[in-house]
C-alpha atoms as a PDB file:
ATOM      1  CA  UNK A   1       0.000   0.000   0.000  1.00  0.00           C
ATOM      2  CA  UNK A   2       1.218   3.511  -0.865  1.00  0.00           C
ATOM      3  CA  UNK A   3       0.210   5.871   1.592  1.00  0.00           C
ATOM      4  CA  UNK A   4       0.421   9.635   1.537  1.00  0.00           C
ATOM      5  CA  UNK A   5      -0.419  11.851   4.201  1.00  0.00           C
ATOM      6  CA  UNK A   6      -1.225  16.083   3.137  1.00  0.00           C
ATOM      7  CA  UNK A   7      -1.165  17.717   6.753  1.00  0.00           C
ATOM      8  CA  UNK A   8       1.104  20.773   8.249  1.00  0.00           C
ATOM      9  CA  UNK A   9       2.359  21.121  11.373  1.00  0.00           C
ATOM     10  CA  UNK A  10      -0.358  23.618  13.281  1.00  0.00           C
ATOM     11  CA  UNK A  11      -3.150  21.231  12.395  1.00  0.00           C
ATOM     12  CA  UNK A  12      -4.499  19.523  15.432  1.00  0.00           C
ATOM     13  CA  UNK A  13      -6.312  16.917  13.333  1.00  0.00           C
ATOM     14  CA  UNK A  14      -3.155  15.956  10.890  1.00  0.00           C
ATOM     15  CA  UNK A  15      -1.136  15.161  14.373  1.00  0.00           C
ATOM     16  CA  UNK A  16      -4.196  13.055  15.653  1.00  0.00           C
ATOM     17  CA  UNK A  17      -3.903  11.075  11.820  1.00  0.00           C
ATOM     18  CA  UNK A  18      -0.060  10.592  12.042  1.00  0.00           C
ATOM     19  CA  UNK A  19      -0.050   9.060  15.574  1.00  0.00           C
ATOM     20  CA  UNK A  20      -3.464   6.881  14.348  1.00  0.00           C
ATOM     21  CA  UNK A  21      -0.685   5.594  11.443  1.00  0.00           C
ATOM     22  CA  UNK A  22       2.213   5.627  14.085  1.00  0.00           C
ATOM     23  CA  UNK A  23       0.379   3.633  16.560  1.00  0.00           C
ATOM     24  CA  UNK A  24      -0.576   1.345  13.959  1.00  0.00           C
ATOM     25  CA  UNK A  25       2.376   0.770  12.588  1.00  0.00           C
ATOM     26  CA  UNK A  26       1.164   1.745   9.187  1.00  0.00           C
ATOM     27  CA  UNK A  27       3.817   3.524   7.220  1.00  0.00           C
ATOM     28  CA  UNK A  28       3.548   6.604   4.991  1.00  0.00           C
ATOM     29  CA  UNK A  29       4.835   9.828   3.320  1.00  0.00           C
ATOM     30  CA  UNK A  30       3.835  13.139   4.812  1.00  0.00           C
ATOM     31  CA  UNK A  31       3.461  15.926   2.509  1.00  0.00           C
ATOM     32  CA  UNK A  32       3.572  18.988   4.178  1.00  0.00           C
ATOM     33  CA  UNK A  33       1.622  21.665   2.451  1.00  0.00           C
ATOM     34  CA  UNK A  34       3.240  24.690   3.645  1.00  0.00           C
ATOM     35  CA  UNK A  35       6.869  23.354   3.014  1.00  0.00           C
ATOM     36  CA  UNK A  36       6.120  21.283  -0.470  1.00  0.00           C
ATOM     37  CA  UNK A  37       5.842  23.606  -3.413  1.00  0.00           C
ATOM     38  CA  UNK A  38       2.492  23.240  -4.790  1.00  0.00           C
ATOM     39  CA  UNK A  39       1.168  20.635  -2.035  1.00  0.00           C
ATOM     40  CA  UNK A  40      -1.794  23.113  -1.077  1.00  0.00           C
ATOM     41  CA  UNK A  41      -2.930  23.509  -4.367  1.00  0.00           C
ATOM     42  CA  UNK A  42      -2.806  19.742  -5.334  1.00  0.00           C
ATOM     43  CA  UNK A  43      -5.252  19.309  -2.406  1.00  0.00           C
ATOM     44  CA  UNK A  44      -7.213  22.001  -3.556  1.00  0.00           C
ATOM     45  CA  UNK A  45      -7.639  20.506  -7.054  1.00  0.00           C
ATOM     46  CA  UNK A  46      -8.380  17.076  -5.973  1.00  0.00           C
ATOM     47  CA  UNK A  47     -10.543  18.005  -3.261  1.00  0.00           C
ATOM     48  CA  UNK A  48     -12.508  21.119  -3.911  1.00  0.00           C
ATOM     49  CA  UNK A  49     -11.350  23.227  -0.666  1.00  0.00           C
ATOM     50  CA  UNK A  50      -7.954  23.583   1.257  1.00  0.00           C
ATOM     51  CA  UNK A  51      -8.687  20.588   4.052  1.00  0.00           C
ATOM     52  CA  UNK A  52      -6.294  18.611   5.663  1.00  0.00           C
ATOM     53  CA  UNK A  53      -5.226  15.884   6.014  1.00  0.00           C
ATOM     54  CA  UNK A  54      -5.753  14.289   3.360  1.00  0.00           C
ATOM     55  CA  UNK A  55      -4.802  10.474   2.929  1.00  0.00           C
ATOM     56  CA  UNK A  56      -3.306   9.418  -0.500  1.00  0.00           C
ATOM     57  CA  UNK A  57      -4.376   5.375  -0.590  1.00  0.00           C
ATOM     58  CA  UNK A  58      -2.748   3.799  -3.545  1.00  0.00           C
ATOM     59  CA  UNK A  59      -4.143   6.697  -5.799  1.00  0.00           C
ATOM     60  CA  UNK A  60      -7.497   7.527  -3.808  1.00  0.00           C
ATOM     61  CA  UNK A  61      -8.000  10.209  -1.791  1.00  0.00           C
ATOM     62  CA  UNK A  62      -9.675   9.860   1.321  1.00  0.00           C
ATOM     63  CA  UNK A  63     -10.316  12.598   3.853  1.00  0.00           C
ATOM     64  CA  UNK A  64      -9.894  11.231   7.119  1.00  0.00           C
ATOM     65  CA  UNK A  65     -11.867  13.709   9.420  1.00  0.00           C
ATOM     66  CA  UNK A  66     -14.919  14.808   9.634  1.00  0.00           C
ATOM     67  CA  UNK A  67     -15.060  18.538  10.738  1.00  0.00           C
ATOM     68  CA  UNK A  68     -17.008  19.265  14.134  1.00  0.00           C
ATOM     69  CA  UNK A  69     -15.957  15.911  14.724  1.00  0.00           C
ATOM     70  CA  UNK A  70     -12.255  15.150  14.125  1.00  0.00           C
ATOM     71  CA  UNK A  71     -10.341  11.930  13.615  1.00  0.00           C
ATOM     72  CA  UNK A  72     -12.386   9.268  11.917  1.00  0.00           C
ATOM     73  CA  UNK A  73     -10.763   6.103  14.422  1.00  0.00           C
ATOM     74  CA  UNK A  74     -13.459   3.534  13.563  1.00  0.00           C
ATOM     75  CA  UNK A  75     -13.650   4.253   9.907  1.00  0.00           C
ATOM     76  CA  UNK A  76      -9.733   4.218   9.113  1.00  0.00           C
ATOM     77  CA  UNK A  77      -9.500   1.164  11.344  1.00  0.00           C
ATOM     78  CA  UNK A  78     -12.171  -0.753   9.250  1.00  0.00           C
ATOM     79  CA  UNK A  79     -10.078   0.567   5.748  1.00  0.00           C
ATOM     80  CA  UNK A  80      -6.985  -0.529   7.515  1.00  0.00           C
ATOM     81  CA  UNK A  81      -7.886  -3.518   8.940  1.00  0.00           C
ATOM     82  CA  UNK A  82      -6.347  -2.582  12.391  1.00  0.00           C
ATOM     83  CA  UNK A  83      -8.453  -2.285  15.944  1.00  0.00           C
ATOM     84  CA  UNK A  84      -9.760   0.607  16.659  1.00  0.00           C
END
């Protein structure tokens, strides 16, 4: 599985995704949208608005959050296939 992860370092949700992944043990590439040239406006195209993160699965992108109510545990653990 390729996995890429769109998040910056101020967003509270992006650090709640990375240590879902770390915890997991599921590896992937952070993109960081205010360091990476044109990372901010790839997520803009693809996703209509400027919302991270963003996961990158094998091509699909998936937002992992819902706003108003953060990290999505029990959804990413059933696309995972990890415990929640």
């Amino acid at each position: 599985m390729d996995l890429l992860v769109y998040s910056a370092t101020w967003c509270r949700d992006c650090r709640e995704a990375k240590r879902f992944l770390d915890k997991h043990k599921i590896p992937y590439t952070e993109i960081d949208i205010e360091r990476t040239p044109g990372a901010a406006d790839e997520v803009l195209r693809r996703v209509g608005k400027r919302a991270i993160p963003q996961f990158v699965i094998d091509g699909e992108w998936v937002q992992p959050y819902r706003p108003g109510e953060g990290f999505l545990h029990e959804e990413m653990s059933a696309r995972f296939g990890v415990p929640e």
